[in-house]
C-alpha atoms as a PDB file:
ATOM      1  CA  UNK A   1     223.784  37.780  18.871  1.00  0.00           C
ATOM      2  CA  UNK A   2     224.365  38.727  22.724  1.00  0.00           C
ATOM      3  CA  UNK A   3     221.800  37.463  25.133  1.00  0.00           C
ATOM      4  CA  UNK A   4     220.836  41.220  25.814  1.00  0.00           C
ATOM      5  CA  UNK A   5     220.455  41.692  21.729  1.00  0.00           C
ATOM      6  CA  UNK A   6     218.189  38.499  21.587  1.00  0.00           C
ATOM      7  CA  UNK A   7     216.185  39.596  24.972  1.00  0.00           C
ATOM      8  CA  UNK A   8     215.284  43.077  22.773  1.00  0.00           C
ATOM      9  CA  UNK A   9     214.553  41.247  19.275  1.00  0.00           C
ATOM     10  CA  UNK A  10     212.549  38.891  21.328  1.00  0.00           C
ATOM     11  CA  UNK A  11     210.208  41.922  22.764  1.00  0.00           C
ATOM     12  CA  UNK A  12     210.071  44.016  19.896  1.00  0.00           C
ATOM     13  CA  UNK A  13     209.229  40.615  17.465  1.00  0.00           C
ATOM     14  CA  UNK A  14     206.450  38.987  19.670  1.00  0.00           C
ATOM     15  CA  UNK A  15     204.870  42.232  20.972  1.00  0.00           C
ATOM     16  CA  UNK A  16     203.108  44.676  18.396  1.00  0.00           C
ATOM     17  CA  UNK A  17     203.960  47.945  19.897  1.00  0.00           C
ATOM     18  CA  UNK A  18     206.696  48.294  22.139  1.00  0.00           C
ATOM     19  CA  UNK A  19     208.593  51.015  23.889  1.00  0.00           C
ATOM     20  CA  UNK A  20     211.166  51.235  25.385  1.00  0.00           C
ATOM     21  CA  UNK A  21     211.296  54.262  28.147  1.00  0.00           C
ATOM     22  CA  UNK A  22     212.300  55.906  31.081  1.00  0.00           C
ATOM     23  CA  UNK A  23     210.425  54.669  33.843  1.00  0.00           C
ATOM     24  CA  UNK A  24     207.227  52.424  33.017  1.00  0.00           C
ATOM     25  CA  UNK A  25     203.466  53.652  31.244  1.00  0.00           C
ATOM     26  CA  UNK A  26     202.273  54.302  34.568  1.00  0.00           C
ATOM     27  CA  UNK A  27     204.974  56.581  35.719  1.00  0.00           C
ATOM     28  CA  UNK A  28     207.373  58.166  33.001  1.00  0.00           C
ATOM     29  CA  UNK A  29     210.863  58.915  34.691  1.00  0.00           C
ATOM     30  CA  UNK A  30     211.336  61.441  31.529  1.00  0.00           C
ATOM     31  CA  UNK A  31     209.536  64.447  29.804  1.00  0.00           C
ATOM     32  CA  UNK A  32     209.903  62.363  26.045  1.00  0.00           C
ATOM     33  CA  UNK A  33     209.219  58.859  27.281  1.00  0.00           C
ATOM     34  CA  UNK A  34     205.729  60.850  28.732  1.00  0.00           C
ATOM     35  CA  UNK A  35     204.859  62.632  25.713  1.00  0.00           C
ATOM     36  CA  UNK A  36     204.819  58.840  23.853  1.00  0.00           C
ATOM     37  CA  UNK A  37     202.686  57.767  26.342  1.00  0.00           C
ATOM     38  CA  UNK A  38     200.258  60.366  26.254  1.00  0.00           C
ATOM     39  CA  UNK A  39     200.204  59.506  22.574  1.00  0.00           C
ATOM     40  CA  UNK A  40     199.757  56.088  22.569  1.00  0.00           C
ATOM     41  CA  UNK A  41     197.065  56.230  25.588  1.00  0.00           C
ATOM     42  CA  UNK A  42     195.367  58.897  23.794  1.00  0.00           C
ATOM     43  CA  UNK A  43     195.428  57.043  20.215  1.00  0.00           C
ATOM     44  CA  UNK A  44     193.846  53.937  22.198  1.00  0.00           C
ATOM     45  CA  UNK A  45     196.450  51.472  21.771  1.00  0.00           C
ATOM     46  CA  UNK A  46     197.890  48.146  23.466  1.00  0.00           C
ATOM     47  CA  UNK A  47     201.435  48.459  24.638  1.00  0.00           C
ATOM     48  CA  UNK A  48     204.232  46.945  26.171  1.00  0.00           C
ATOM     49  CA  UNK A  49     206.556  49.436  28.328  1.00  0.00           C
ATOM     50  CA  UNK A  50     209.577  48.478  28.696  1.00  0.00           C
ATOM     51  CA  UNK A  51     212.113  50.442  31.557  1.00  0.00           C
ATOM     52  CA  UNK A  52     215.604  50.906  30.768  1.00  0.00           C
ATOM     53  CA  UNK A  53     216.271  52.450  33.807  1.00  0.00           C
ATOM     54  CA  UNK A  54     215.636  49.004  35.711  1.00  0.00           C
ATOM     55  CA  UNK A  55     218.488  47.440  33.583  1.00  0.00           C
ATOM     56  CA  UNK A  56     221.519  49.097  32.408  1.00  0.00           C
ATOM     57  CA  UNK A  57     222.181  46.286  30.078  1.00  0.00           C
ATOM     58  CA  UNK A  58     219.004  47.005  28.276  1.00  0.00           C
ATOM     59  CA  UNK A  59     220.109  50.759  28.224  1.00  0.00           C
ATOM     60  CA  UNK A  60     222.724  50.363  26.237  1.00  0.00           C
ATOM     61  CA  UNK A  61     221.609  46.907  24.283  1.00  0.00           C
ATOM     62  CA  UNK A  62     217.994  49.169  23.232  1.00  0.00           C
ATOM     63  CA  UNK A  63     220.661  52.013  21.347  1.00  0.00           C
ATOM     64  CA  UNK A  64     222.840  49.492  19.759  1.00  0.00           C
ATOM     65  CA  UNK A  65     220.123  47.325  18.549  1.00  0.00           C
ATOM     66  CA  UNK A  66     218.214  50.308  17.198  1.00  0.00           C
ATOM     67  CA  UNK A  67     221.452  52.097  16.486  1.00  0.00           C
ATOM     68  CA  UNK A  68     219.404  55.049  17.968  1.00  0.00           C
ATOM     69  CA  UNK A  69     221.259  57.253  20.816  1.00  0.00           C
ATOM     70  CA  UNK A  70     218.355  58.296  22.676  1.00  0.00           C
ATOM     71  CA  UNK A  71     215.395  56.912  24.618  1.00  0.00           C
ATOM     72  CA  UNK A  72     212.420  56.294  24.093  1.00  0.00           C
ATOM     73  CA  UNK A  73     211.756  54.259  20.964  1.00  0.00           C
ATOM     74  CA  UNK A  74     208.870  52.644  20.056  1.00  0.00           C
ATOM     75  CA  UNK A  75     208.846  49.771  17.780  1.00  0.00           C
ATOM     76  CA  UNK A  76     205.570  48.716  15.973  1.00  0.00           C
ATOM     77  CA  UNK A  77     205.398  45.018  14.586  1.00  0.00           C
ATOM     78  CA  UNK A  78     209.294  44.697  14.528  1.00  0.00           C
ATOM     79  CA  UNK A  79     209.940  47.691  13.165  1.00  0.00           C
ATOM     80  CA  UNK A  80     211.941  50.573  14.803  1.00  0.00           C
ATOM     81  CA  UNK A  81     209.479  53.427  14.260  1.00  0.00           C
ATOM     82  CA  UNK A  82     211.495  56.259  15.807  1.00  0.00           C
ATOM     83  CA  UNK A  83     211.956  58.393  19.022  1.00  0.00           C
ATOM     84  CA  UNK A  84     209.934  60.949  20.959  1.00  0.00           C
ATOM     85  CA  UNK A  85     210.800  63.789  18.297  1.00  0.00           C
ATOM     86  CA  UNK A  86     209.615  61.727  15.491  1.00  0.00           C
ATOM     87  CA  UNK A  87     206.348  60.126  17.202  1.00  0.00           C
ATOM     88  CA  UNK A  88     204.785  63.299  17.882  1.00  0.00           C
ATOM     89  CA  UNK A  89     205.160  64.908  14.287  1.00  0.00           C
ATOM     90  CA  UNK A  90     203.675  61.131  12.945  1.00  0.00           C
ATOM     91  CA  UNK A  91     200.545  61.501  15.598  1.00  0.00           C
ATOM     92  CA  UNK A  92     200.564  65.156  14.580  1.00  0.00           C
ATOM     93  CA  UNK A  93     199.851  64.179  10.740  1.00  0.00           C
ATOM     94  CA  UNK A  94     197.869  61.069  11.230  1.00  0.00           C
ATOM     95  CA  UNK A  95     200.469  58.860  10.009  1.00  0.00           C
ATOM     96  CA  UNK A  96     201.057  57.409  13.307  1.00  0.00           C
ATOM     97  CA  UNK A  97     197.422  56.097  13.311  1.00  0.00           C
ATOM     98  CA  UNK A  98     197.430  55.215   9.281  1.00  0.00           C
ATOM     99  CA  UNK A  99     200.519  53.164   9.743  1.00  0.00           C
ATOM    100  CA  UNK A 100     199.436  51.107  13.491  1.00  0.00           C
ATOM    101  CA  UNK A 101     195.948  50.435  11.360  1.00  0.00           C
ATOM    102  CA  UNK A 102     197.782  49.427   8.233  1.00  0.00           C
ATOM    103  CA  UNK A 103     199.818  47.143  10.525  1.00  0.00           C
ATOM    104  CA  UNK A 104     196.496  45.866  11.578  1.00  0.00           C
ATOM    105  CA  UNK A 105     196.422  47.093  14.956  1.00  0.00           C
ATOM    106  CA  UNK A 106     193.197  48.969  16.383  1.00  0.00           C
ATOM    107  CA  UNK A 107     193.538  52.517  17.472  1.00  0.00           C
ATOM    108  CA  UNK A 108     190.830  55.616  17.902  1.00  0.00           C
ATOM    109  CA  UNK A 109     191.130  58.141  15.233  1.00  0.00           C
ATOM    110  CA  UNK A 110     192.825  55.637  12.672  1.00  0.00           C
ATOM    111  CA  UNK A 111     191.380  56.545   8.877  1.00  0.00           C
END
């Protein structure tokens, strides 16, 4: 494993919801990394925000490790959940908020 690939396993394993965007929570660089924010603020959940645009290393290491072209990605317990695109319909249905309770993290509007 490259030190770039263990960096990324190493955020995604010890924080429970991580994602990696454009520009940080406070100040989205992109229109998708924004929309995941919204969601996650609005759903009520702790984060980690992770800027690729600070580090091209991380870029690139974020697609290959996911083996997901685009940015952002969020990543719940370990586990790639899935881009902007994919987010949005899960928060749209609930499931977003069924799965981050199931995973026993707390978040408004979880069933």
């Amino acid at each position: 494993m490259s030190g770039i690939n263990e960096l990324i396993d190493n955020e995604v394993k010890s924080n429970d919801v991580v994602l990696f965007m454009k520009g940080t929570p406070q100040f989205p660089q992109c229109g998708f990394s924004g929309q995941v924010v919204q969601i996650l603020d609005y759903v009520g959940v702790d984060y980690k925000g992770i800027n690729v645009l600070a580090d091209d290393e991380i870029r690139q290491g974020i697609k290959d490790y996911s083996n997901w072209p685009t940015i952002p990605q969020l990543y719940i317990k370990g586990e790639f959940v899935g881009g902007c695109d994919i987010v949005r319909e899960m928060f749209q249905s609930g499931e977003l908020q069924k799965h981050l309770a199931e995973q026993g993290i707390s978040a408004r509007g979880a069933a």
